[in-house]
C-alpha atoms as a PDB file:
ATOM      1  CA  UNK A   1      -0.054 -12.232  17.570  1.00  0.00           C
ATOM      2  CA  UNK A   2       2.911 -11.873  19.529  1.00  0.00           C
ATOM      3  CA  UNK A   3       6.061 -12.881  19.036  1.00  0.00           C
ATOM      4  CA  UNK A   4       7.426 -15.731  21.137  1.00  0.00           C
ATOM      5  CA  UNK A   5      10.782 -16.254  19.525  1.00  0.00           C
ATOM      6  CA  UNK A   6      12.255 -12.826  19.193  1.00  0.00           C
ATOM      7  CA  UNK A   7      15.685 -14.315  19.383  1.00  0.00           C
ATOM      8  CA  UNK A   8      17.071 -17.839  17.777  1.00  0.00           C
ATOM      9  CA  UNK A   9      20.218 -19.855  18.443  1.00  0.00           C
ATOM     10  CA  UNK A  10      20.872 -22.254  15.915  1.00  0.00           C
ATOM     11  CA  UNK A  11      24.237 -23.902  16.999  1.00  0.00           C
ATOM     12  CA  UNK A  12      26.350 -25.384  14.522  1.00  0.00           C
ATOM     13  CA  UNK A  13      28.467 -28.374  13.806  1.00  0.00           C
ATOM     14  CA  UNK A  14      29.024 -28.570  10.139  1.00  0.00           C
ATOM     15  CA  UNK A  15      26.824 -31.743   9.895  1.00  0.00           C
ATOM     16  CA  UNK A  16      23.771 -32.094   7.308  1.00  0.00           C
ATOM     17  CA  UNK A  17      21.501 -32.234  10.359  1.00  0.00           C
ATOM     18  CA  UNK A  18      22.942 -28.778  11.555  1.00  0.00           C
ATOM     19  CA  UNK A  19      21.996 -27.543   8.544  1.00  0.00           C
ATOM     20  CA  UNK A  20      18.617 -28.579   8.346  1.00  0.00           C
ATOM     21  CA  UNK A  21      18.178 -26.956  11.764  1.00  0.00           C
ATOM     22  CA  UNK A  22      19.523 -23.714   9.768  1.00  0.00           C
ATOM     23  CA  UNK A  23      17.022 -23.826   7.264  1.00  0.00           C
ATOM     24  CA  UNK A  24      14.125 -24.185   9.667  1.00  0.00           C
ATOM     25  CA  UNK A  25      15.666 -21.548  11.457  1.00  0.00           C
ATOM     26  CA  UNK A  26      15.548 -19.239   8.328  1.00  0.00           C
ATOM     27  CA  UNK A  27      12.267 -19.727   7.544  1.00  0.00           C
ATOM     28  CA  UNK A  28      10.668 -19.029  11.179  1.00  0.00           C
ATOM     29  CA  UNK A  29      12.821 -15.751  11.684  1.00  0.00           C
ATOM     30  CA  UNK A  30      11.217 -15.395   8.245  1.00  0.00           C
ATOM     31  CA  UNK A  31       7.919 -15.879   9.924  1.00  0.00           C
ATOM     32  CA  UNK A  32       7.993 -14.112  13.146  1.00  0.00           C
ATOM     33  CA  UNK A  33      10.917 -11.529  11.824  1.00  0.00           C
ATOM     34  CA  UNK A  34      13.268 -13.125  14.800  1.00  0.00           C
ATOM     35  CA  UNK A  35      17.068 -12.192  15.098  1.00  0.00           C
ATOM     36  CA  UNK A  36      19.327 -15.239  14.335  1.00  0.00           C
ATOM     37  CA  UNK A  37      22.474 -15.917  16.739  1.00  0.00           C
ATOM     38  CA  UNK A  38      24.643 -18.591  15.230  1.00  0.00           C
ATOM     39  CA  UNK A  39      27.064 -20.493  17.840  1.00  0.00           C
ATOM     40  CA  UNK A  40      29.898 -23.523  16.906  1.00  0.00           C
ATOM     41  CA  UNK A  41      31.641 -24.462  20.306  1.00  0.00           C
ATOM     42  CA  UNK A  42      35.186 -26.051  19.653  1.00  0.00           C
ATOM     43  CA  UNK A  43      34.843 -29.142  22.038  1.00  0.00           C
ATOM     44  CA  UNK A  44      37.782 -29.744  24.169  1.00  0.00           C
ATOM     45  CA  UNK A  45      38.411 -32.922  23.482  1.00  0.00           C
ATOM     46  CA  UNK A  46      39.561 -35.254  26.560  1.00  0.00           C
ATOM     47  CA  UNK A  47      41.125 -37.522  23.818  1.00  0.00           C
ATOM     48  CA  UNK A  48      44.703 -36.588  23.187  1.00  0.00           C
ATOM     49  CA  UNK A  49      44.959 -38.168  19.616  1.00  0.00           C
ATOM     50  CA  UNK A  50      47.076 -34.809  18.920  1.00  0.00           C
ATOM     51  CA  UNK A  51      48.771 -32.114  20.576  1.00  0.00           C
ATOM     52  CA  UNK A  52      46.060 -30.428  22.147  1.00  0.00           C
ATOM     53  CA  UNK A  53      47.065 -27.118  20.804  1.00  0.00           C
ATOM     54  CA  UNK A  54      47.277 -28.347  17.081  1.00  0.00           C
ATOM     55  CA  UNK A  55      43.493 -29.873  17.441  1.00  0.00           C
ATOM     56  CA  UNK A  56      42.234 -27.117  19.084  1.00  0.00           C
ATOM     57  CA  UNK A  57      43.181 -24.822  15.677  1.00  0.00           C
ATOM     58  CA  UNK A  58      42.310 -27.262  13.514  1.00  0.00           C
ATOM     59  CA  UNK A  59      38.554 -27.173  15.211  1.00  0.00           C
ATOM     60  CA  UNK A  60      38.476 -23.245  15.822  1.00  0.00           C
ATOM     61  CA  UNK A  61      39.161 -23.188  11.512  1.00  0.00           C
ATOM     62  CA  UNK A  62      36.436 -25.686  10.901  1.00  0.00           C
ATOM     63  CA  UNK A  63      33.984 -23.741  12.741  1.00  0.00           C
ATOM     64  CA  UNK A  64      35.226 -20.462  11.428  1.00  0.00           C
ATOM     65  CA  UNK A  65      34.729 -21.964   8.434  1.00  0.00           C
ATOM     66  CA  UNK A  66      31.191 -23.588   8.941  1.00  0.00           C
ATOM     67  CA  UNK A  67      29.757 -20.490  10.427  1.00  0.00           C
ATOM     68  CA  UNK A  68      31.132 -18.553   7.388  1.00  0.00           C
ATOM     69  CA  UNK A  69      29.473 -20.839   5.596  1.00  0.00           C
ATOM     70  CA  UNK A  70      25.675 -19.988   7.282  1.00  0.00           C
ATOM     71  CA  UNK A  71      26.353 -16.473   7.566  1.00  0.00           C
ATOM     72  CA  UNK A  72      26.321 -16.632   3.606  1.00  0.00           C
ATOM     73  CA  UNK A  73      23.444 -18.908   3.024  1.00  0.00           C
ATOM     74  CA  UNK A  74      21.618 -16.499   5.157  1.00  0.00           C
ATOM     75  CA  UNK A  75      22.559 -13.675   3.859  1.00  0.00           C
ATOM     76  CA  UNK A  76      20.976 -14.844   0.467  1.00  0.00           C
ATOM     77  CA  UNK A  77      17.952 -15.015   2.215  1.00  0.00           C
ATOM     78  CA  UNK A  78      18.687 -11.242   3.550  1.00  0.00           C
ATOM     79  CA  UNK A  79      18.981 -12.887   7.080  1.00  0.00           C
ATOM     80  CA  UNK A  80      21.480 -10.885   9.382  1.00  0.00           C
ATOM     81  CA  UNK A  81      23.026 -12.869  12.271  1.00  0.00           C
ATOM     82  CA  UNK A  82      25.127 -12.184  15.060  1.00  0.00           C
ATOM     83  CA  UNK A  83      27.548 -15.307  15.855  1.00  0.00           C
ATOM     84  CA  UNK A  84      29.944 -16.794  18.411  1.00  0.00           C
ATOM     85  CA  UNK A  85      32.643 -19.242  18.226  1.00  0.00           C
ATOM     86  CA  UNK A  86      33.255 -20.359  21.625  1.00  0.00           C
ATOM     87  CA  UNK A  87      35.301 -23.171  23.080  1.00  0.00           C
ATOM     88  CA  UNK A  88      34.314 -25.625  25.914  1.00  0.00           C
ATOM     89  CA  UNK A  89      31.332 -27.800  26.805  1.00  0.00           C
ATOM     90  CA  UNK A  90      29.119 -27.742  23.738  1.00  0.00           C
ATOM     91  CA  UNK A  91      25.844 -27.829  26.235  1.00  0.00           C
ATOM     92  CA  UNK A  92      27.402 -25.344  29.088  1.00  0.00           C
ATOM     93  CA  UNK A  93      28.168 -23.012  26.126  1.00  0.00           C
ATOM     94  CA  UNK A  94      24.673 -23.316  24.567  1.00  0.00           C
ATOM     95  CA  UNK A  95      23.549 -22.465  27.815  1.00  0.00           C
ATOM     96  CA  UNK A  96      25.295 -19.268  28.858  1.00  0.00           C
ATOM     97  CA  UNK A  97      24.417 -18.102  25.324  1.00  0.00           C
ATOM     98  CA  UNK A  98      20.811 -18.620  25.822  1.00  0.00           C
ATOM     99  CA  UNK A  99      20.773 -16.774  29.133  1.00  0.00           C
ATOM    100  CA  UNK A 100      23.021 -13.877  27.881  1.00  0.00           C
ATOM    101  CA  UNK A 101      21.572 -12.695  24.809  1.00  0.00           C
ATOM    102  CA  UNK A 102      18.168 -13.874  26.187  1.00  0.00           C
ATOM    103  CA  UNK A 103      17.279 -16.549  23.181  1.00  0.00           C
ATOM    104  CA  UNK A 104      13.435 -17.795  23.154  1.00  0.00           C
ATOM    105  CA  UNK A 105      14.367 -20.498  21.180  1.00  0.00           C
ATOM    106  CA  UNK A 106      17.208 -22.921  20.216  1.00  0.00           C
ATOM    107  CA  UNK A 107      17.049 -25.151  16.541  1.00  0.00           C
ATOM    108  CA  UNK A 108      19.457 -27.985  16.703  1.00  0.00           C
ATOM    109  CA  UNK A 109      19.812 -31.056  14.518  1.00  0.00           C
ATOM    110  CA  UNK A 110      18.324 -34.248  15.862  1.00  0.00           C
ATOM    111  CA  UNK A 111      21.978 -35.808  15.205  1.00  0.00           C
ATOM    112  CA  UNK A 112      25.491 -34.105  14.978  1.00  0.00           C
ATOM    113  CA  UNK A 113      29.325 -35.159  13.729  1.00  0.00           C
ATOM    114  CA  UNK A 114      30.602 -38.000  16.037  1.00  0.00           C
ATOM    115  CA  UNK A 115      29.030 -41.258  16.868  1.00  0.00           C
ATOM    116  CA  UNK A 116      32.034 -41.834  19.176  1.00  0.00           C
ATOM    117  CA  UNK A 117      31.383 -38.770  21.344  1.00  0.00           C
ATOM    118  CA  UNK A 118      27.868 -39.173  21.062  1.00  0.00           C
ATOM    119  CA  UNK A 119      27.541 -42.756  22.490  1.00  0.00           C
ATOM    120  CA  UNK A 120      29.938 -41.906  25.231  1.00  0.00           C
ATOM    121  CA  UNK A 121      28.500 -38.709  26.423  1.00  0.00           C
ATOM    122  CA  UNK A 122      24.885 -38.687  25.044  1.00  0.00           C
ATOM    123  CA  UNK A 123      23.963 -36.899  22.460  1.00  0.00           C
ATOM    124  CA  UNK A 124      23.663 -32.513  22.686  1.00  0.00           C
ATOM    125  CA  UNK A 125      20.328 -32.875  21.640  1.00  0.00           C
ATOM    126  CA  UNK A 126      19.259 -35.019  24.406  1.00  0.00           C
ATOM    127  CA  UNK A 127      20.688 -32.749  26.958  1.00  0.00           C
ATOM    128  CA  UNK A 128      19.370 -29.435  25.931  1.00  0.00           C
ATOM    129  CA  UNK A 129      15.889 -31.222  25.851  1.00  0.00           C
ATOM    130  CA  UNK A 130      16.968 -31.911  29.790  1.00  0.00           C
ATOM    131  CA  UNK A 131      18.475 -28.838  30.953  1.00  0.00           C
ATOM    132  CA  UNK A 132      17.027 -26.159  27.937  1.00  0.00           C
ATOM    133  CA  UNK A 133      16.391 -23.284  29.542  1.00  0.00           C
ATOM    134  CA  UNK A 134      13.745 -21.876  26.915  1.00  0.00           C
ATOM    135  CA  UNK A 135      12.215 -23.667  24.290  1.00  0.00           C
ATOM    136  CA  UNK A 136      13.966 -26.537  22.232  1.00  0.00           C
ATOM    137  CA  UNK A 137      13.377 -27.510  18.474  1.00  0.00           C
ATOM    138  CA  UNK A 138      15.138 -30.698  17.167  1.00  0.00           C
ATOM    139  CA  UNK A 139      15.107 -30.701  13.735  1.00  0.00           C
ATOM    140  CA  UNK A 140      14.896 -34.440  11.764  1.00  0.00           C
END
């Protein structure tokens, strides 16, 4: 059998759902001994509830922080991953990872943080399904 997902991106917002979509991640790179590339994008927000600066650091720690936090659960599970913490357009960054380190497969959660954002921009998930340019798994 060959292997159709040789590479995974599993991008990351911190949210239960996001790590569902890590789990399910771990155990098909388990399965078909895939590479794992984990990816949180620091939004820019349009909303300038702070100094844009100040927000900005505040989201580049959180992320730090939540891909810390999957590098270590899957290291337990002797999973080695390369990761990114990018900033910009959460689907335009998914997207230029995909095509530069050539993924075969992206795991997201079916919802992320921010019903706000969501509802006025749709949600990621949705997108990717649209403009994915390999396959798409949204995790429930």
């Amino acid at each position: 059998m060959t292997n159709n997902f040789k590479t995974i991106l599993v991008p990351l917002d911190g949210s239960k759902y996001s790590k569902k979509a890590l789990q399910r991640a771990s155990e098909i790179t388990h399965a078909f001994d895939s590479k794992i590339i984990l990816l949180y994008v620091a939004e820019k927000s349009s909303i300038n509830l702070l100094d844009r600066k100040e927000y900005l650091k505040m989201v580049k720690k959180f992320g730090k922080k939540t891909l810390d936090d999957a590098n270590k659960t899957l290291s337990k599970k002797s999973i080695k991953a390369k990761f990114f913490l990018k900033e910009g357009n959460i689907v335009s960054e998914i997207e230029k990872i995909v095509k530069s380190e050539k993924c075969d497969l992206v795991i997201v959660g079916n919802k992320g943080l921010g019903a706000v954002t969501r509802f006025l921009l749709g949600s990621t998930s949705n997108k990717l399904a649209q403009h994915s340019p390999c396959s798409l798994l949204i995790v429930k």
